[in-house]
Protein backbone atom coordinates (compact mmCIF):
# COMPACT_ATOMS: atom_id res chain seq x y z
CA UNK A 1 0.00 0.00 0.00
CA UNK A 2 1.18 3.33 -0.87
CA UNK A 3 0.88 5.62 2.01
CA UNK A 4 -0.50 9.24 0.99
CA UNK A 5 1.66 12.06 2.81
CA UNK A 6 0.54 15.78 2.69
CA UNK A 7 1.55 17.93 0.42
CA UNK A 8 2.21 20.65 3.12
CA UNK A 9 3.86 18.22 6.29
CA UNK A 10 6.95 19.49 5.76
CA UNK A 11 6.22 23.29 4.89
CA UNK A 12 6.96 26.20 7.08
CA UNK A 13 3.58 28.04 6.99
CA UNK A 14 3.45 31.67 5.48
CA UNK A 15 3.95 34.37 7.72
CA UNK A 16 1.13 36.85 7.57
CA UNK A 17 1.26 40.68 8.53
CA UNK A 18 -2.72 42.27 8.09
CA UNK A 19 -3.05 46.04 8.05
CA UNK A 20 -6.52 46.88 8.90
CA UNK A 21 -7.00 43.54 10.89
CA UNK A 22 -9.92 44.61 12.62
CA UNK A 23 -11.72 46.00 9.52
CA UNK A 24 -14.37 43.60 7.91
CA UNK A 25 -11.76 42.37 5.27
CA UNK A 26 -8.54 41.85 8.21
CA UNK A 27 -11.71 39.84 10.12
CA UNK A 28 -12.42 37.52 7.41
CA UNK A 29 -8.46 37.17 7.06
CA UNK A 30 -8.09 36.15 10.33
CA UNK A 31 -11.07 33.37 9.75
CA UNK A 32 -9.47 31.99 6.94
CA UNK A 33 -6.27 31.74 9.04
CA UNK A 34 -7.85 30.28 11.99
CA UNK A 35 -9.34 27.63 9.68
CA UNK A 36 -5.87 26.84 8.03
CA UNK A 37 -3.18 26.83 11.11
CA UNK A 38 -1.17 24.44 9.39
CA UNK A 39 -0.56 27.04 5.88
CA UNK A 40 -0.69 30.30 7.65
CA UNK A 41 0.64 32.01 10.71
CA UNK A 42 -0.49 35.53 11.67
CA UNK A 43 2.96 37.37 12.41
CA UNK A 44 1.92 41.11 12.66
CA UNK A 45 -1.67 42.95 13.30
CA UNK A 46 -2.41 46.84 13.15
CA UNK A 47 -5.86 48.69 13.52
CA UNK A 48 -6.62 52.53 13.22
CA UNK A 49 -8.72 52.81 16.63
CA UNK A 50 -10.22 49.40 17.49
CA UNK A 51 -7.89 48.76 20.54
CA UNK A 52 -10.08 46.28 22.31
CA UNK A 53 -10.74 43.88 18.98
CA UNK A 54 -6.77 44.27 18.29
CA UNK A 55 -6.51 42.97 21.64
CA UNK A 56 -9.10 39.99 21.37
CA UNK A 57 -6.97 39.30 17.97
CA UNK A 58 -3.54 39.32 19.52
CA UNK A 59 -4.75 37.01 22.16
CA UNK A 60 -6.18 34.15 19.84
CA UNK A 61 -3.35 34.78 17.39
CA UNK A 62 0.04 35.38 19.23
CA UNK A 63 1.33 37.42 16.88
CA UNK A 64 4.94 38.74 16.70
CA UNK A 65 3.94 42.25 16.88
CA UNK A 66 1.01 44.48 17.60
CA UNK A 67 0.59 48.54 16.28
CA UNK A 68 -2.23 50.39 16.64
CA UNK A 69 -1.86 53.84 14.47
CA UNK A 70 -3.97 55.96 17.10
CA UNK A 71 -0.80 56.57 18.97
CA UNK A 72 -3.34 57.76 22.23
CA UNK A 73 -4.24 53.81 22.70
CA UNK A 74 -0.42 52.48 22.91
CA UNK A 75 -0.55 53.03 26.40
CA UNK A 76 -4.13 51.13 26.88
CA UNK A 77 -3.05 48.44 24.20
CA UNK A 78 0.43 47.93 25.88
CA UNK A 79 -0.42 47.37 29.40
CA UNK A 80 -3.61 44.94 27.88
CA UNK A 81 -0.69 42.52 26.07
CA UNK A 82 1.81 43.06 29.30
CA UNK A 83 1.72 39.49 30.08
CA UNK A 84 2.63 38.32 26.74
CA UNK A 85 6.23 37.40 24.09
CA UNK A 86 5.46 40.39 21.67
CA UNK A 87 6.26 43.88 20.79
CA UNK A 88 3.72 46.52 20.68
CA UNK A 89 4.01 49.60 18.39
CA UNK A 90 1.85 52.87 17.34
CA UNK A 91 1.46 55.13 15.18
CA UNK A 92 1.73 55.78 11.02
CA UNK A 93 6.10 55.17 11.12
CA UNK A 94 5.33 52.15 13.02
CA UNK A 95 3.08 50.51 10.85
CA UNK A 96 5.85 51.00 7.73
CA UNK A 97 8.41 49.51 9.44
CA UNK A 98 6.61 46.54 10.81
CA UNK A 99 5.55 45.30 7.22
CA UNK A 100 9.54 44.95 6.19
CA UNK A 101 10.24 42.73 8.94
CA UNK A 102 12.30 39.58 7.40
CA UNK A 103 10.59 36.94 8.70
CA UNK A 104 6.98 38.31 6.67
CA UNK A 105 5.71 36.49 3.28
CA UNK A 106 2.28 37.69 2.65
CA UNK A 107 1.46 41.79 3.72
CA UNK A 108 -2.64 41.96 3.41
CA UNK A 109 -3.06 45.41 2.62
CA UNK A 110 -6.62 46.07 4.11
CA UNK A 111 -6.60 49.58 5.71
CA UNK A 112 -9.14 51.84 4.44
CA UNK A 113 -8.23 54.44 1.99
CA UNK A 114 -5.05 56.73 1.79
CA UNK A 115 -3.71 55.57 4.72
CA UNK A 116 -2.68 52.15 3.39
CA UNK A 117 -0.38 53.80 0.43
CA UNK A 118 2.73 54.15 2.49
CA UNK A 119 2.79 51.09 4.05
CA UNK A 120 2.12 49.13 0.62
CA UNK A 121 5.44 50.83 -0.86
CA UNK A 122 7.54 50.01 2.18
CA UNK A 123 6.43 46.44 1.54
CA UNK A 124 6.71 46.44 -1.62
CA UNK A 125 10.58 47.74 -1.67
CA UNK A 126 10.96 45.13 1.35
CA UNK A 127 10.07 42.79 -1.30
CA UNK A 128 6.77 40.88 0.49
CA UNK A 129 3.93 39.72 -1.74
CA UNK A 130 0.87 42.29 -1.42
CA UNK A 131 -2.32 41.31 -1.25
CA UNK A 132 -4.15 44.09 -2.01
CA UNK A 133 -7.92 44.88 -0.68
CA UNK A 134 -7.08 48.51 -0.27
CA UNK A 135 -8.10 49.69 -3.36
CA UNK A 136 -7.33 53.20 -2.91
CA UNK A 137 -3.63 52.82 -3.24
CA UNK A 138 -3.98 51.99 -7.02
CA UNK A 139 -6.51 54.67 -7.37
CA UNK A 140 -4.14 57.02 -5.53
CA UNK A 141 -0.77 56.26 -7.13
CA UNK A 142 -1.24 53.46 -9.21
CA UNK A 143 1.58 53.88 -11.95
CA UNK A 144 4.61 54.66 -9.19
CA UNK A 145 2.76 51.25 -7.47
CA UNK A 146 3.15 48.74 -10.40
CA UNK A 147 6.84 50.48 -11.51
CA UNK A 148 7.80 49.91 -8.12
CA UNK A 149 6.31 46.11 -8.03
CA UNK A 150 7.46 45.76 -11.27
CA UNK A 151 11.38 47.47 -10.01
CA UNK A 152 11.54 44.90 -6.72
CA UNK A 153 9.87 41.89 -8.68
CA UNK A 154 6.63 41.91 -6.39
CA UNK A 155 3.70 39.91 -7.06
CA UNK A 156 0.36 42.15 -6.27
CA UNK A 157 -2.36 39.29 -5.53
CA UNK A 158 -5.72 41.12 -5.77
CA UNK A 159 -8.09 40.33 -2.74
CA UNK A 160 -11.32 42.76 -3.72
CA UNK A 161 -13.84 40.18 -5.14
CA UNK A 162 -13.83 41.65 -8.47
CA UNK A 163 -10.44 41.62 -9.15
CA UNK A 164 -9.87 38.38 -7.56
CA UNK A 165 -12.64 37.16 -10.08
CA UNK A 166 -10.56 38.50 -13.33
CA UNK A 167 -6.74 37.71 -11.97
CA UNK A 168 -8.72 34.23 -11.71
CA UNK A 169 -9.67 34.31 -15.53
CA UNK A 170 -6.65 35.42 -16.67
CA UNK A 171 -4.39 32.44 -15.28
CA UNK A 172 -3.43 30.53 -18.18
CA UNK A 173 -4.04 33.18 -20.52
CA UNK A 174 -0.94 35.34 -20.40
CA UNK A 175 -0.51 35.42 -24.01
CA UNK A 176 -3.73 35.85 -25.34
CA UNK A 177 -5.31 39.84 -25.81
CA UNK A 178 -8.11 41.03 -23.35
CA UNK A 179 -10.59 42.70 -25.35
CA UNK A 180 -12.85 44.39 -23.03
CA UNK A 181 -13.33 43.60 -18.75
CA UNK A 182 -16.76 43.20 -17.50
CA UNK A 183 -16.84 44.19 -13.78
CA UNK A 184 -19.53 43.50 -12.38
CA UNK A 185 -21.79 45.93 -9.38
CA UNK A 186 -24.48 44.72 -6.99
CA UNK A 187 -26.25 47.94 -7.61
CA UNK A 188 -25.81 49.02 -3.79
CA UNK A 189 -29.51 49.50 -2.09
CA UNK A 190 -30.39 52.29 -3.81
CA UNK A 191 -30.54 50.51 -7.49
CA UNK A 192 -34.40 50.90 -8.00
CA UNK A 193 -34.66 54.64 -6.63
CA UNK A 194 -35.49 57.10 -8.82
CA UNK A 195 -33.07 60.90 -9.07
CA UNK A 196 -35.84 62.27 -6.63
CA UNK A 197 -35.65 59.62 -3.87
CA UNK A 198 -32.46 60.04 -3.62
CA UNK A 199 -32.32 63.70 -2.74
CA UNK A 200 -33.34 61.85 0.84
CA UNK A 201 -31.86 58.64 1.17
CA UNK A 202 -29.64 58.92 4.76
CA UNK A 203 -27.02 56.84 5.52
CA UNK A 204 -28.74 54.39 7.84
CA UNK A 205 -30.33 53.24 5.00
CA UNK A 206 -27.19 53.51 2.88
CA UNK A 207 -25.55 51.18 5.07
CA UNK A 208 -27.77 48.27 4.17
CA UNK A 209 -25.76 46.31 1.31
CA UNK A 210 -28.05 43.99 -0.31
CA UNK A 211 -25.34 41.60 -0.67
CA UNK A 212 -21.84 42.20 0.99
CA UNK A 213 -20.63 42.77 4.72
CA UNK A 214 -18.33 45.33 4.15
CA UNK A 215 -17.16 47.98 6.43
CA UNK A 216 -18.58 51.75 6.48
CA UNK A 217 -16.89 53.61 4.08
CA UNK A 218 -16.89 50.82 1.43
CA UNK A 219 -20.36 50.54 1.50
CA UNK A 220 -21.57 54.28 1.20
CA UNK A 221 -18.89 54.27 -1.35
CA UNK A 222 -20.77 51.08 -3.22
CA UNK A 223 -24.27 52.89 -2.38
CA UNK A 224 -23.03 55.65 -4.60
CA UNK A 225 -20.65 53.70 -7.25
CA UNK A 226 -17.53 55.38 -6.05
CA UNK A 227 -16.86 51.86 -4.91
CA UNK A 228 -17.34 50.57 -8.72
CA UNK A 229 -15.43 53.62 -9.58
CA UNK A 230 -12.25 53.11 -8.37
CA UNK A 231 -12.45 49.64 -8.97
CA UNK A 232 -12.56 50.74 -12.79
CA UNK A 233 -9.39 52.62 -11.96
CA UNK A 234 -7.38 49.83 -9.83
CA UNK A 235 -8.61 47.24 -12.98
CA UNK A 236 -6.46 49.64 -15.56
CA UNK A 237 -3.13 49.22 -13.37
CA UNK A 238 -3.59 45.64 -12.34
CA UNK A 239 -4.30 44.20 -16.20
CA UNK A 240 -2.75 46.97 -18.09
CA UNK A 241 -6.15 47.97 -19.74
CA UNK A 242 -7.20 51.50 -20.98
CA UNK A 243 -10.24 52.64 -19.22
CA UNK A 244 -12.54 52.28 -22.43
CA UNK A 245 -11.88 48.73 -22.49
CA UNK A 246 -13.35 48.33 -18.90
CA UNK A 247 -17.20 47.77 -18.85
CA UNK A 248 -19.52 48.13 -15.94
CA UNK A 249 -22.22 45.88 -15.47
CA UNK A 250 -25.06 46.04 -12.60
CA UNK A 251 -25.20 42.33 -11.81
CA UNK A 252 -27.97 42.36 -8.48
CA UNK A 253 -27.20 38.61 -7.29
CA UNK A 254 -23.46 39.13 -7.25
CA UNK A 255 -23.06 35.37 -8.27
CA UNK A 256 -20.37 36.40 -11.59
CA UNK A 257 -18.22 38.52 -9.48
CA UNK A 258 -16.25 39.79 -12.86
CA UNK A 259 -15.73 38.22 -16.35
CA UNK A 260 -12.82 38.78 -19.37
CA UNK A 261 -13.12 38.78 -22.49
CA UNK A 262 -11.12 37.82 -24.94
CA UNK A 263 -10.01 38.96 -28.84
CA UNK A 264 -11.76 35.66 -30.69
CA UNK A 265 -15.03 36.62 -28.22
CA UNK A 266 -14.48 34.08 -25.83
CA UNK A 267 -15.93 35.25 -22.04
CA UNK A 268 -14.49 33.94 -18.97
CA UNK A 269 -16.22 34.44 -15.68
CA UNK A 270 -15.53 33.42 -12.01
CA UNK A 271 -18.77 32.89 -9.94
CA UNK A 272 -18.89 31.93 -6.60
CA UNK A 273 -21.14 32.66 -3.19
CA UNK A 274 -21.07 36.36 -1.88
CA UNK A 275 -18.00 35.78 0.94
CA UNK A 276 -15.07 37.90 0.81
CA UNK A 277 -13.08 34.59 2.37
CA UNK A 278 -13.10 33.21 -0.88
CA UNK A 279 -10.76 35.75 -2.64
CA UNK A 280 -8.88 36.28 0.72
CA UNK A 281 -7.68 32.40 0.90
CA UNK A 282 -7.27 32.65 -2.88
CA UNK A 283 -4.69 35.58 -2.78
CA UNK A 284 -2.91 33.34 0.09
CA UNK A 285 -3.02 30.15 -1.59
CA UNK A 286 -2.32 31.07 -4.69
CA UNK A 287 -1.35 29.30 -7.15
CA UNK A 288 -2.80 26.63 -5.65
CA UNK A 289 -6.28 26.09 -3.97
CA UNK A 290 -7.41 24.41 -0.70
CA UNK A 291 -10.17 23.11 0.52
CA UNK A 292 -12.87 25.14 2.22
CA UNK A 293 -16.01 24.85 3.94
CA UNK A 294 -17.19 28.44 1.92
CA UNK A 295 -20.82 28.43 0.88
CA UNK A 296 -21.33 26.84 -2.30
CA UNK A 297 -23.63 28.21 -5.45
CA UNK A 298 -26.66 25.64 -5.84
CA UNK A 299 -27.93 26.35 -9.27
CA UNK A 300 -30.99 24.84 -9.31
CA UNK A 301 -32.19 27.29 -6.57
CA UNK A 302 -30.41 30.63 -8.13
CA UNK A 303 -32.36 30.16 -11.53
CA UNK A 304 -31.51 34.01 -13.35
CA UNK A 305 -28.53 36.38 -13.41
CA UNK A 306 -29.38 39.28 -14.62
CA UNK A 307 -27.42 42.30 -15.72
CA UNK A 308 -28.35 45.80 -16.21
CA UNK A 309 -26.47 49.17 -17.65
CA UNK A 310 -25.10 51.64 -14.76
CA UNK A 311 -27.24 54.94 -14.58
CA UNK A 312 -24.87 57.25 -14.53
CA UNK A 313 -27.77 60.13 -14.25
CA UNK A 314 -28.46 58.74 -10.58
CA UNK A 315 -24.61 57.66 -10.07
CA UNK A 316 -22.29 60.28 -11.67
CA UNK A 317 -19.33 58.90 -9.17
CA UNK A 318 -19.07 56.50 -11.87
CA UNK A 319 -18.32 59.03 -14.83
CA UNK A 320 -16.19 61.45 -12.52
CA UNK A 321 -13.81 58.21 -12.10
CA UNK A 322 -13.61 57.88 -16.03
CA UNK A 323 -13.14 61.24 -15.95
CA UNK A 324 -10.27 61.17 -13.55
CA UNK A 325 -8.59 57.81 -14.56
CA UNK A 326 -8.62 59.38 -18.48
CA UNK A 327 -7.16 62.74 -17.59
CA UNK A 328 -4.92 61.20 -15.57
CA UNK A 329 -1.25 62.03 -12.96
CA UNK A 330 -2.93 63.00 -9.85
CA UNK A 331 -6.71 63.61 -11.11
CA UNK A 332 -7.67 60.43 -9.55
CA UNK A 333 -5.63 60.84 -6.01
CA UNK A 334 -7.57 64.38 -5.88
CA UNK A 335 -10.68 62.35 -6.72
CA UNK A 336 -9.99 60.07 -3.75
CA UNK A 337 -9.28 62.53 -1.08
CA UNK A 338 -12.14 64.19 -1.69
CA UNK A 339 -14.39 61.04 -1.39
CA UNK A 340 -12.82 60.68 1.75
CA UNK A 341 -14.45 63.57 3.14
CA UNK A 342 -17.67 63.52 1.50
CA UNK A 343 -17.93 60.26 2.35
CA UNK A 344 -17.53 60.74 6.12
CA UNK A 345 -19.65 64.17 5.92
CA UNK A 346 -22.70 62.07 4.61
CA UNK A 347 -22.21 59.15 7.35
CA UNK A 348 -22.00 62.39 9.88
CA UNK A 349 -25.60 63.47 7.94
CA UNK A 350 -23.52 66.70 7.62
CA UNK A 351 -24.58 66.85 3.41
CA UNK A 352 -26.89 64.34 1.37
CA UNK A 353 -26.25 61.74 -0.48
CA UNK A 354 -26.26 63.60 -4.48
CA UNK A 355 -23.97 66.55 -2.85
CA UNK A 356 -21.39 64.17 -2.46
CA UNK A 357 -21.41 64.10 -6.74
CA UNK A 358 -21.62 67.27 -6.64
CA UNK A 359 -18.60 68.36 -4.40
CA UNK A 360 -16.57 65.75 -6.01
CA UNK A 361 -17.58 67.62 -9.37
CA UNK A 362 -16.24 70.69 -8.50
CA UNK A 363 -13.03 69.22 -6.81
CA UNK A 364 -12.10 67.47 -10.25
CA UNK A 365 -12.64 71.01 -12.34
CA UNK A 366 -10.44 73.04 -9.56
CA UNK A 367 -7.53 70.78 -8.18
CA UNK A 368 -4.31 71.44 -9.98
CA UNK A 369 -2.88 69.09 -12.32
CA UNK A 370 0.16 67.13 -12.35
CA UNK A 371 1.01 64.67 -15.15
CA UNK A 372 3.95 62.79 -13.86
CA UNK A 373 3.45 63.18 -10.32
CA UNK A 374 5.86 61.99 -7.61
CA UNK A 375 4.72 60.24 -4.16
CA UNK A 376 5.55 63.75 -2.91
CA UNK A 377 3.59 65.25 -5.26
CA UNK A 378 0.36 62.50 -4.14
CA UNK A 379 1.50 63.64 -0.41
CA UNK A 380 0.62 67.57 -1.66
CA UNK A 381 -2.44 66.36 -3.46
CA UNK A 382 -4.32 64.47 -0.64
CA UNK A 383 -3.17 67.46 1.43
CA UNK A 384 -4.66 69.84 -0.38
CA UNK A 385 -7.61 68.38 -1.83
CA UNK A 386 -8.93 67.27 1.48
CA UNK A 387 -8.64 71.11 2.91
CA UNK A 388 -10.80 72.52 -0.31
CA UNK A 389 -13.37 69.35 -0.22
CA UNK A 390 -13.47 70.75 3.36
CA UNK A 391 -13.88 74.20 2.48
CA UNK A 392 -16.89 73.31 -0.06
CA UNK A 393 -19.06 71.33 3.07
């Protein structure tokens, strides 16, 4: 009898640092870890201001160091993990540094919005494999990203569903010609409103994704398409497409999470259950898959996919990203630090939900251009942008 041996007993599981680890997608990271103790160690956890999760997180998962960027909670957070073998940092410098420790594979990149930029370069010129949920840093600074993975030989593993679902359609087709991308949108709750209803939508009600558990921001920035928006943008650096060769499609069962297709006409698709573990394991895993006890698509039960057009009337986030990703240098950084602030503004009920278009409108005809910026010159632009998105609440 031939006796079967795994294929991982004698490998040295990955080392994992998660920015963002207590954020929905650094949560789901953590399940797919906990499921999978033999492939994956956690080695490094940060949060924003969620001291007491971090805490419940660096208790299950012993990892090899803790930073919380609030740098008022390293006090709190320090004395909590007293009695245990790690080191506990804070603050923005502390979080760069911790991602270019040696002993780090795998940096999940899931902080929300311009924050996780720096952090991604340093691990990127510290050579670690990114897997990228943060979105924003490709919408931010996409070009000096994929020169720099390209200059340190870095693999960027997309994580976002979407993404995940085309990376998966291209393997195996490296030399064959994309024609056209379909990514694919839920819709957000607010699909079936009409231009007038949504002069009162509120974000309670924003905040109620048909489909995904995401975190906050994400979602207000799917109820609007902003989401969709920059995922048009981060799809143009991570599969070297123009922008006219990436089509949106309003898919409400968010079944096909994103589909390619190809020069002779062919369409490839990746479908799978709504769960955000899926793409995370995926991105850890890959090339290979393993087994997983993730939901699985019955199709006698799901019956239809249907797709519709984007209204771009009710959701002109979407055209202000074409806008910003075909003008180009730091047009879409100033796009994203003003959605920063309009974003929070309308979860603070502080403006409604179409002023947010509107704002980011007027942002996009006044901020200053720059066609080959540098990462100072992104620095200067989030700076700047974020005082005169300010200025227009």
């Amino acid at each position: 009898m031939i006796r079967q041996v795994s294929l991982h007993s004698n490998m040295k599981p990955k080392q994992i640092a998660i920015l963002g680890s207590t954020g929905s997608i650094g949560r789901q990271a953590l399940d797919v870890i906990g499921a999978n103790p033999d492939r994956f160690e956690v080695y490094a956890i940060s949060a924003n201001n969620s001291v007491d999760l971090l805490i419940q997180q660096a208790r299950r998962f012993h990892p090899e160091i803790v930073c919380i960027a609030n740098e008022q909670h390293y006090e709190y957070l320090r004395d909590a993990l007293a009695d245990m073998p790690l080191k506990v940092f804070a603050g923005n410098d502390a979080i760069a540094q911790m991602v270019t420790m040696p002993s780090i594979d795998i940096v999940l990149a899931s902080m929300v919005g311009y924050a996780g930029l720096r952090p991604t370069i340093e691990a990127i010129k510290a050579g670690k494999t990114i897997a990228l949920a943060n979105k924003e840093t490709l919408v931010v600074a996409g070009e000096l990203i994929c020169n720099l993975a390209a200059q340190y030989n870095v693999k960027i593993l997309p994580v976002d569903s979407e993404h995940s679902a085309i990376f998966q359609s291209l393997v195996g087709e490296s030399n064959n010609r994309i024609e056209k991308i379909l990514l694919t949108a839920s819709g957000g709750p607010f699909r079936t409103l009409s231009l007038d209803q949504l002069q009162n939508v509120s974000a309670a009600q924003a905040l109620k994704h048909p489909n995904w558990d995401m975190g906050a921001k994400i979602t207000i920035d799917s109820a609007s398409m902003m989401n969709k928006g920059f995922e048009v943008i981060e799809a143009k650096w991570l599969f070297g497409v123009e922008p006219e060769q990436i089509e949106v499609l309003i898919h409400p069962q968010s079944i096909i999470h994103s589909m390619v297709q190809f020069e002779d006409g062919t369409v490839k698709a990746q479908l799978g259950m709504p769960d955000m573990r899926l793409p995370i394991q995926y991105a850890f895993t890959f090339p290979k898959r393993t087994i997983s006890d993730f939901p699985r698509i019955d199709f006698v039960k799901l019956q239809t996919l249907t797709f519709e057009k984007p209204d771009l009337n009710k959701f002109p986030n979407l055209a202000l990203a074409y806008e910003a990703i075909n003008k180009g240098g730091n047009m879409p950084c100033a796009l994203n630090a003003a959605n920063e602030i309009v974003n929070e503004a309308f979860r603070n009920d502080q403006i409604s939900f179409v002023r947010m278009s509107e704002i980011l409108s007027q942002i996009l005809e006044k901020t200053f251009f720059i066609n080959n910026p540098s990462y100072e010159d992104y620095v200067l632009t989030d700076k700047t942008v974020r005082q005169q998105t300010l200025e227009l609440l």
